[in-house]
PDB file of N, CA and C in Angstrom:
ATOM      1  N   UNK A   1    -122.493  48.241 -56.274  1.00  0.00           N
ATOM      2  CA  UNK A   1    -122.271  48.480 -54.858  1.00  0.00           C
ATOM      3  C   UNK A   1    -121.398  47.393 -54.251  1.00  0.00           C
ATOM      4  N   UNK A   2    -121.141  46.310 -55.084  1.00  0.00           N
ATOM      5  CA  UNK A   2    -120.525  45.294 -54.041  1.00  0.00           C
ATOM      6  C   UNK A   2    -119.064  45.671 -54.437  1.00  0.00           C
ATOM      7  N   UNK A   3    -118.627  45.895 -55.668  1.00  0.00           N
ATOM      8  CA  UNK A   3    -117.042  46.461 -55.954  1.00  0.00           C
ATOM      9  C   UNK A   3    -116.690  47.406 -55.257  1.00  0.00           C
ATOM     10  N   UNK A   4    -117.795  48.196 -54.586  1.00  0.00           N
ATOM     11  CA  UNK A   4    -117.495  49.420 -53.411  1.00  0.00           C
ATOM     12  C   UNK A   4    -117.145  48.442 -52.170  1.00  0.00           C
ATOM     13  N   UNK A   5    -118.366  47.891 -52.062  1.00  0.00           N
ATOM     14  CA  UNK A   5    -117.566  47.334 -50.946  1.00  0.00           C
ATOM     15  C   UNK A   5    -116.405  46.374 -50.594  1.00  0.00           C
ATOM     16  N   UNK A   6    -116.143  45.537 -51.506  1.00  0.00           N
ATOM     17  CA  UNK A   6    -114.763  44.646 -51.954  1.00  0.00           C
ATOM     18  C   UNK A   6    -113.762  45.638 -51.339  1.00  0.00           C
ATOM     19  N   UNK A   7    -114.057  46.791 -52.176  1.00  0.00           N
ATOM     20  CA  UNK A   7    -112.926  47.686 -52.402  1.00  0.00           C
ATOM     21  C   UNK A   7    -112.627  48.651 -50.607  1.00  0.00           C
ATOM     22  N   UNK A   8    -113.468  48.687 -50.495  1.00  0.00           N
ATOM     23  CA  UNK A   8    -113.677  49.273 -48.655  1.00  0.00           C
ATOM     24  C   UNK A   8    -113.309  47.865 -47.845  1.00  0.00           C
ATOM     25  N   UNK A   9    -113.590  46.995 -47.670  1.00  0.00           N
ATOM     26  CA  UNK A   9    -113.173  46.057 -46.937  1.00  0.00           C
ATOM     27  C   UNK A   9    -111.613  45.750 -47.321  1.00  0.00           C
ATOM     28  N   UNK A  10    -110.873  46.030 -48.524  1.00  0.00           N
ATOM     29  CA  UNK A  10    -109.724  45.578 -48.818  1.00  0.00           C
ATOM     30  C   UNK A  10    -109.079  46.407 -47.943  1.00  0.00           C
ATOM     31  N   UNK A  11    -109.249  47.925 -48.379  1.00  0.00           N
ATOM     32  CA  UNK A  11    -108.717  48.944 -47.922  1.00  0.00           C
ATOM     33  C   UNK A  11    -108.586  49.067 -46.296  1.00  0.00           C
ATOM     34  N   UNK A  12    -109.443  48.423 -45.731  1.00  0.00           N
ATOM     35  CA  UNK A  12    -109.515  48.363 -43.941  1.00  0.00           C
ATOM     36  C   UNK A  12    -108.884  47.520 -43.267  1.00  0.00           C
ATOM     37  N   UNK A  13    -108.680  46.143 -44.377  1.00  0.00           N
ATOM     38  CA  UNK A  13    -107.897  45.276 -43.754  1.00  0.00           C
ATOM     39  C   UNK A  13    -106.467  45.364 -44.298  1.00  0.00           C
ATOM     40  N   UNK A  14    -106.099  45.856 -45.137  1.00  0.00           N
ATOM     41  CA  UNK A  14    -104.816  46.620 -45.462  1.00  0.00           C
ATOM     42  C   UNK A  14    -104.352  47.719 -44.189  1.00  0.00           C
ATOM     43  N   UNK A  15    -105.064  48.755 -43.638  1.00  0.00           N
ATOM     44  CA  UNK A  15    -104.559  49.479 -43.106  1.00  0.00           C
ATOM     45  C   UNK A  15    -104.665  48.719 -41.813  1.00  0.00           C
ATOM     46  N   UNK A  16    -105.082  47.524 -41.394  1.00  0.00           N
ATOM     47  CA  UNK A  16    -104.827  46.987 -39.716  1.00  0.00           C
ATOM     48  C   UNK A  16    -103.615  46.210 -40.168  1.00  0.00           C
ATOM     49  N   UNK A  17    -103.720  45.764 -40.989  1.00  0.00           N
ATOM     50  CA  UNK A  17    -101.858  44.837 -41.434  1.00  0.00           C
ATOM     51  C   UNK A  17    -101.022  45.619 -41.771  1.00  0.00           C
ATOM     52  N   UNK A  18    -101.295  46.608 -41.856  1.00  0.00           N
ATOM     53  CA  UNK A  18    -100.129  48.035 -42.051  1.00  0.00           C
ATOM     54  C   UNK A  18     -99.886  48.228 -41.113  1.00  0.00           C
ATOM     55  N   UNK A  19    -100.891  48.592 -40.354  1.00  0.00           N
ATOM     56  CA  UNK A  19    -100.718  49.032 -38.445  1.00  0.00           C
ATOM     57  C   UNK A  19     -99.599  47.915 -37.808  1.00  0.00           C
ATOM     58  N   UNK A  20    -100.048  46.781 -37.570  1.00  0.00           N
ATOM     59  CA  UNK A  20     -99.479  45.939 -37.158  1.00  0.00           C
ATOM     60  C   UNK A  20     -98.257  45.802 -37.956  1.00  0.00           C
ATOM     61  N   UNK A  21     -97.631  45.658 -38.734  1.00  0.00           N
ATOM     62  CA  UNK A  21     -96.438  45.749 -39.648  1.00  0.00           C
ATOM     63  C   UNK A  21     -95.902  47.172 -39.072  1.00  0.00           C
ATOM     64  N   UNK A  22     -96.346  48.091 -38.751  1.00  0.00           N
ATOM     65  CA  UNK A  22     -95.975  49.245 -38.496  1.00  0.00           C
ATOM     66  C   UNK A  22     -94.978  48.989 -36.930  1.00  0.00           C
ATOM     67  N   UNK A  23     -96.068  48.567 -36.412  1.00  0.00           N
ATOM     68  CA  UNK A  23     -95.976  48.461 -34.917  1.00  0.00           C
ATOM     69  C   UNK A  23     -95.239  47.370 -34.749  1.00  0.00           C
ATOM     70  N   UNK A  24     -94.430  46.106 -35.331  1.00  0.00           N
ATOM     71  CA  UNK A  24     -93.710  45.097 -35.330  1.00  0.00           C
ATOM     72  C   UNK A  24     -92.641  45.721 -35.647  1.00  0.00           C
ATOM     73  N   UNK A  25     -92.392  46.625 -36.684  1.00  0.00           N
ATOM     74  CA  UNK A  25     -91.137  47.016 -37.077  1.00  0.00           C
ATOM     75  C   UNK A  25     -90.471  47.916 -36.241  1.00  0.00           C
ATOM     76  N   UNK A  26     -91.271  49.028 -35.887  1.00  0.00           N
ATOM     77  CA  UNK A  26     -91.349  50.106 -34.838  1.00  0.00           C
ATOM     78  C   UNK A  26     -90.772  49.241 -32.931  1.00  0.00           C
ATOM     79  N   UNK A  27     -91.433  48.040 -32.713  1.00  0.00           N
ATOM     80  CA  UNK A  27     -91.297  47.534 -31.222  1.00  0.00           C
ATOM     81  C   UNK A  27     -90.210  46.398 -31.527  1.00  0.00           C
ATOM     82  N   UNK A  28     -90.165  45.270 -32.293  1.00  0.00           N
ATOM     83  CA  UNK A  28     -89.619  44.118 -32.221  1.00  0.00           C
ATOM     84  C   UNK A  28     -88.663  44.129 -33.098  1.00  0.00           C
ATOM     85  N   UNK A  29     -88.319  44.750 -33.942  1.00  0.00           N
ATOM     86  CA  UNK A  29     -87.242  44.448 -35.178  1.00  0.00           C
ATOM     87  C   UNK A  29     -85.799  45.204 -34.921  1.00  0.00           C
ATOM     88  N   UNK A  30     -84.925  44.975 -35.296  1.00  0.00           N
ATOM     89  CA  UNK A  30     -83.633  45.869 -35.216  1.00  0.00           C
ATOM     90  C   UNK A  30     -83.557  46.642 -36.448  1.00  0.00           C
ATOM     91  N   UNK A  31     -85.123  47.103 -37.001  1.00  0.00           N
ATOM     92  CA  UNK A  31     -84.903  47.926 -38.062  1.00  0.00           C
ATOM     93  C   UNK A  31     -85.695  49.112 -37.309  1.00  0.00           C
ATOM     94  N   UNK A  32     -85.433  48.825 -36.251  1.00  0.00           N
ATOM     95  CA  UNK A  32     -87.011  49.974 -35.237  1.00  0.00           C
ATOM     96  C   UNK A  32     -85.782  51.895 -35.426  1.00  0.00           C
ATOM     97  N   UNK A  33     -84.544  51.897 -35.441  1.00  0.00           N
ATOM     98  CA  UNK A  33     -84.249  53.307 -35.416  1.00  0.00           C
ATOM     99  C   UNK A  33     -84.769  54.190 -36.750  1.00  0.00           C
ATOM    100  N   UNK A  34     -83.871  52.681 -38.101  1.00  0.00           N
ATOM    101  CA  UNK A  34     -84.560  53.364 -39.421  1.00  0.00           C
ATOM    102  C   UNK A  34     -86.111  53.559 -39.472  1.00  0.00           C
ATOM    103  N   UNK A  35     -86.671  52.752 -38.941  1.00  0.00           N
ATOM    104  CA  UNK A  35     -87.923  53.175 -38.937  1.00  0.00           C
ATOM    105  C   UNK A  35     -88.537  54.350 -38.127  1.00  0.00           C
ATOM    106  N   UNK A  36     -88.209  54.755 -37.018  1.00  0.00           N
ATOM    107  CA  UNK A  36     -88.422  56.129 -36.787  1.00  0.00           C
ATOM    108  C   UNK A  36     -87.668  56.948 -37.079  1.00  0.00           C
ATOM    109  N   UNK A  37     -86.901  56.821 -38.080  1.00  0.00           N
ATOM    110  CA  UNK A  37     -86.409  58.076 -38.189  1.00  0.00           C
ATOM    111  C   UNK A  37     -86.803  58.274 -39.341  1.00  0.00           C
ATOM    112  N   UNK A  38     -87.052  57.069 -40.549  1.00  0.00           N
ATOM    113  CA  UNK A  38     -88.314  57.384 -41.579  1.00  0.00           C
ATOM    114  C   UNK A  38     -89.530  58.132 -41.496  1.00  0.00           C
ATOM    115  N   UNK A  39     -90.352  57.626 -40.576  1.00  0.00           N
ATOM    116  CA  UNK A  39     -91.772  58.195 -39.996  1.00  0.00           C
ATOM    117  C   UNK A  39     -91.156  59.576 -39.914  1.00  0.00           C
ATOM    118  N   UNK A  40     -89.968  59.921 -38.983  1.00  0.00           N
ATOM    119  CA  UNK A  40     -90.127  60.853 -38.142  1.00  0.00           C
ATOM    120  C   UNK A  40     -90.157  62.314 -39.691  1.00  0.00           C
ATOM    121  N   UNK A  41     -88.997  61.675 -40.835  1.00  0.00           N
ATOM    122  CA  UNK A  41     -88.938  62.069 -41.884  1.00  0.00           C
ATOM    123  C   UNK A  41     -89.854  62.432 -42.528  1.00  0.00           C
ATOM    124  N   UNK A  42     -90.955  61.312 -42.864  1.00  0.00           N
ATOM    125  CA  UNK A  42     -92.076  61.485 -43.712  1.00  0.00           C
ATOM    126  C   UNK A  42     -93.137  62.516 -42.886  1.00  0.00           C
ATOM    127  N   UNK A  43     -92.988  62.112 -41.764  1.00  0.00           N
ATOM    128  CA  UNK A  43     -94.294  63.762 -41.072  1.00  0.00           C
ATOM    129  C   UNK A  43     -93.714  64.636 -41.457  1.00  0.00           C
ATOM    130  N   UNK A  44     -92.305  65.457 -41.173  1.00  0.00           N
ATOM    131  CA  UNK A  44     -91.939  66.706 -40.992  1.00  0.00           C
ATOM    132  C   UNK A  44     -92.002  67.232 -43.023  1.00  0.00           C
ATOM    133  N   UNK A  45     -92.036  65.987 -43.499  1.00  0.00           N
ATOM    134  CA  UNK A  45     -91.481  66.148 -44.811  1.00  0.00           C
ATOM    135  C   UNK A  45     -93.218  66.669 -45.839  1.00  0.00           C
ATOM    136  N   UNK A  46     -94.060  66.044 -44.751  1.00  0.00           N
ATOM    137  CA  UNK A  46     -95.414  65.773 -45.248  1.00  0.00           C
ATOM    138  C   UNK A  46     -96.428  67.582 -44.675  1.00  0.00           C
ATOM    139  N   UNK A  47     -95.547  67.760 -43.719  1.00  0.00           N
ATOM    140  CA  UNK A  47     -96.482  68.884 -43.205  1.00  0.00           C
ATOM    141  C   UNK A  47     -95.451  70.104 -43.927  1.00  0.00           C
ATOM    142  N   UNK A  48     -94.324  70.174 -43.718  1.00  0.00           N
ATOM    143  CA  UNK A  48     -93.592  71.492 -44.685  1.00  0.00           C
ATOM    144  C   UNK A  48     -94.197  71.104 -45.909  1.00  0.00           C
ATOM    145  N   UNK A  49     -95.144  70.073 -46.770  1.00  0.00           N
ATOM    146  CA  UNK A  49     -94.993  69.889 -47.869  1.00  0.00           C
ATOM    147  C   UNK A  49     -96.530  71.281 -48.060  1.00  0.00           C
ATOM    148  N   UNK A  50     -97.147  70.464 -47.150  1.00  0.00           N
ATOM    149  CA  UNK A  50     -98.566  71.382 -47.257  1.00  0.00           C
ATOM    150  C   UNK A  50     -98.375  72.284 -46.991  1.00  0.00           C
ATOM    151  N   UNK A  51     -97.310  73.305 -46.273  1.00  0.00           N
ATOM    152  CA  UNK A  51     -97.166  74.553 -45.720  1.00  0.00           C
ATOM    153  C   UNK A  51     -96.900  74.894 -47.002  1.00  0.00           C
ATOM    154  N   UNK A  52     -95.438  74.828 -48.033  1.00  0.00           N
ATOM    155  CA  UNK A  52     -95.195  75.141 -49.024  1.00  0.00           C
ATOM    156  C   UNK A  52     -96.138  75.032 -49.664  1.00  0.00           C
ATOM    157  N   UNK A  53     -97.011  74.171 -49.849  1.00  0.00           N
ATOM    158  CA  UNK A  53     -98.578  74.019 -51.206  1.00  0.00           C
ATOM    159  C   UNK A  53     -99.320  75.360 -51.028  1.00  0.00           C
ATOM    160  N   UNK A  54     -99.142  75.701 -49.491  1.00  0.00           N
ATOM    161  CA  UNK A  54    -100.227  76.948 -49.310  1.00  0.00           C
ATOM    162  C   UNK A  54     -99.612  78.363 -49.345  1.00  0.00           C
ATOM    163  N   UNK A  55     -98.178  78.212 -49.214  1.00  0.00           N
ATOM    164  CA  UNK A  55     -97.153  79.608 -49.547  1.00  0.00           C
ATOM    165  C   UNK A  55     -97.004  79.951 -51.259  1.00  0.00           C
ATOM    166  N   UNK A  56     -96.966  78.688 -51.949  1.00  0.00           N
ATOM    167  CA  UNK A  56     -97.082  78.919 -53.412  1.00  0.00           C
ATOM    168  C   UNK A  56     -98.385  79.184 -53.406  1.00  0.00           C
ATOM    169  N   UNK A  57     -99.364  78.778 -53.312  1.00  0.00           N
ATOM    170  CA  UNK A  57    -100.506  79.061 -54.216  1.00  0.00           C
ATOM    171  C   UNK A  57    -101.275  80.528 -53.407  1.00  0.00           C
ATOM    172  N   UNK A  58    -100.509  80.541 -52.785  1.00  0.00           N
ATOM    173  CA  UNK A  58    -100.940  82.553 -51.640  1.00  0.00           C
ATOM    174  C   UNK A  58    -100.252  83.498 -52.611  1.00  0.00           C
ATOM    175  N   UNK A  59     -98.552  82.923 -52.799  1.00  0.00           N
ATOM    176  CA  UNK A  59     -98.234  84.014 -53.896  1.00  0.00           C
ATOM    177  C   UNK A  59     -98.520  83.996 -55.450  1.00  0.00           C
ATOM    178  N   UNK A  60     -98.951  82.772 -55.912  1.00  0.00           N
ATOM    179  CA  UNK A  60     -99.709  82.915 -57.271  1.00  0.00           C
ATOM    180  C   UNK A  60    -100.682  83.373 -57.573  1.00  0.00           C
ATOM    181  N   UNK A  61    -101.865  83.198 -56.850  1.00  0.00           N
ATOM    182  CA  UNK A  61    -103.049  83.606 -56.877  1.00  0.00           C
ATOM    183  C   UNK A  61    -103.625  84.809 -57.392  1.00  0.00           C
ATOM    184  N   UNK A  62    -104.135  85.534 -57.942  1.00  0.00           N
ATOM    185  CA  UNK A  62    -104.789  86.539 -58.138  1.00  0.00           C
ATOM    186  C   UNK A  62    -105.490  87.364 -57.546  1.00  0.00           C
ATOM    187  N   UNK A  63    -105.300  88.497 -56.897  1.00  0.00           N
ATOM    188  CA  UNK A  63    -106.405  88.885 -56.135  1.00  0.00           C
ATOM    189  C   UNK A  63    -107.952  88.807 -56.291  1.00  0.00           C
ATOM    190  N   UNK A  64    -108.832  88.548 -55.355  1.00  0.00           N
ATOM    191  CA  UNK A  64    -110.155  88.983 -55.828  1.00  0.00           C
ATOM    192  C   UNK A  64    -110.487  89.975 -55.542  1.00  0.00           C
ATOM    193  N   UNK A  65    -111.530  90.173 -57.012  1.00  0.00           N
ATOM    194  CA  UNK A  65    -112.068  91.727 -57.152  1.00  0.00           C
ATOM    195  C   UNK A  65    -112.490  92.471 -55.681  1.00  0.00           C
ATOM    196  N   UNK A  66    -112.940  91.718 -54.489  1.00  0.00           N
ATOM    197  CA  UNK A  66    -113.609  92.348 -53.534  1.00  0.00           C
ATOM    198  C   UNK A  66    -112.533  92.871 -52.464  1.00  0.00           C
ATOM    199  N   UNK A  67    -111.089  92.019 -52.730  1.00  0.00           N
ATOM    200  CA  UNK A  67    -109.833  92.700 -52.027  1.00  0.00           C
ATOM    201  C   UNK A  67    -109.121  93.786 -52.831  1.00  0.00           C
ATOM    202  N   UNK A  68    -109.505  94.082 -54.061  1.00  0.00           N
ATOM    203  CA  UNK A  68    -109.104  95.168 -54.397  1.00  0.00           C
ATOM    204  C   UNK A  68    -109.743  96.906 -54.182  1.00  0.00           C
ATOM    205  N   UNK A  69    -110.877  96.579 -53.691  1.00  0.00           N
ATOM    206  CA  UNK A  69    -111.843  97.521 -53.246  1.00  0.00           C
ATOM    207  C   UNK A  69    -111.443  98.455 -52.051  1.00  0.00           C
ATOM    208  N   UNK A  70    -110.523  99.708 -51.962  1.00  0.00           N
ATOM    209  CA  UNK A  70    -109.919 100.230 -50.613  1.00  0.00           C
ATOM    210  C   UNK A  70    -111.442 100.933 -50.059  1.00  0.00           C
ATOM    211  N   UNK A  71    -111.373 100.933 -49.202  1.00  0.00           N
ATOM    212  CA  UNK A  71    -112.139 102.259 -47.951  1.00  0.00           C
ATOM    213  C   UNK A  71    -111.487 102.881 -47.916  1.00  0.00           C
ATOM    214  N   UNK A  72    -111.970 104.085 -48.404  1.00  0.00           N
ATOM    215  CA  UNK A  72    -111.381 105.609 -48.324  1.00  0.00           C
ATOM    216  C   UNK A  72    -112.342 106.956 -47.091  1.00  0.00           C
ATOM    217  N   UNK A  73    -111.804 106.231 -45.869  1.00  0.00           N
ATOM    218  CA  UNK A  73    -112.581 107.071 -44.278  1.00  0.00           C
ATOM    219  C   UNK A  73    -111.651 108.045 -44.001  1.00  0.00           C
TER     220      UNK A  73
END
């Protein structure tokens, strides 16, 4: 249990020095355009990614037996 927690405390104080590194580069640096226009990159790049994950695996899929079942009224 304590390598869990090592490992959880690393991980928390990594993502507030990320934040802050985020937010220095983003407000104070003259690297602040590449940097939003990275971010702005990696969202649009990150959410078409999951849209496509769920358009491939809709048309691969197999039907299940219970959608092949018509009502005949």
């Amino acid at each position: 249990m304590t390598r869990q927690r090592t490992i959880g405390t690393m991980i928390f104080v990594l993502a507030i020095v990320g934040f802050f590194l985020y937010a220095y580069l983003l407000m104070l640096s003259e690297w602040s355009p590449i940097v939003l226009q990275l971010s702005v990159l990696m969202a649009v790049g990150g959410i078409l990614g999951v849209i496509s994950w769920i358009g491939y695996n809709m048309a691969t899929s197999r039907p299940s037996p219970s959608s092949l079942v018509t009502d005949d009224k």
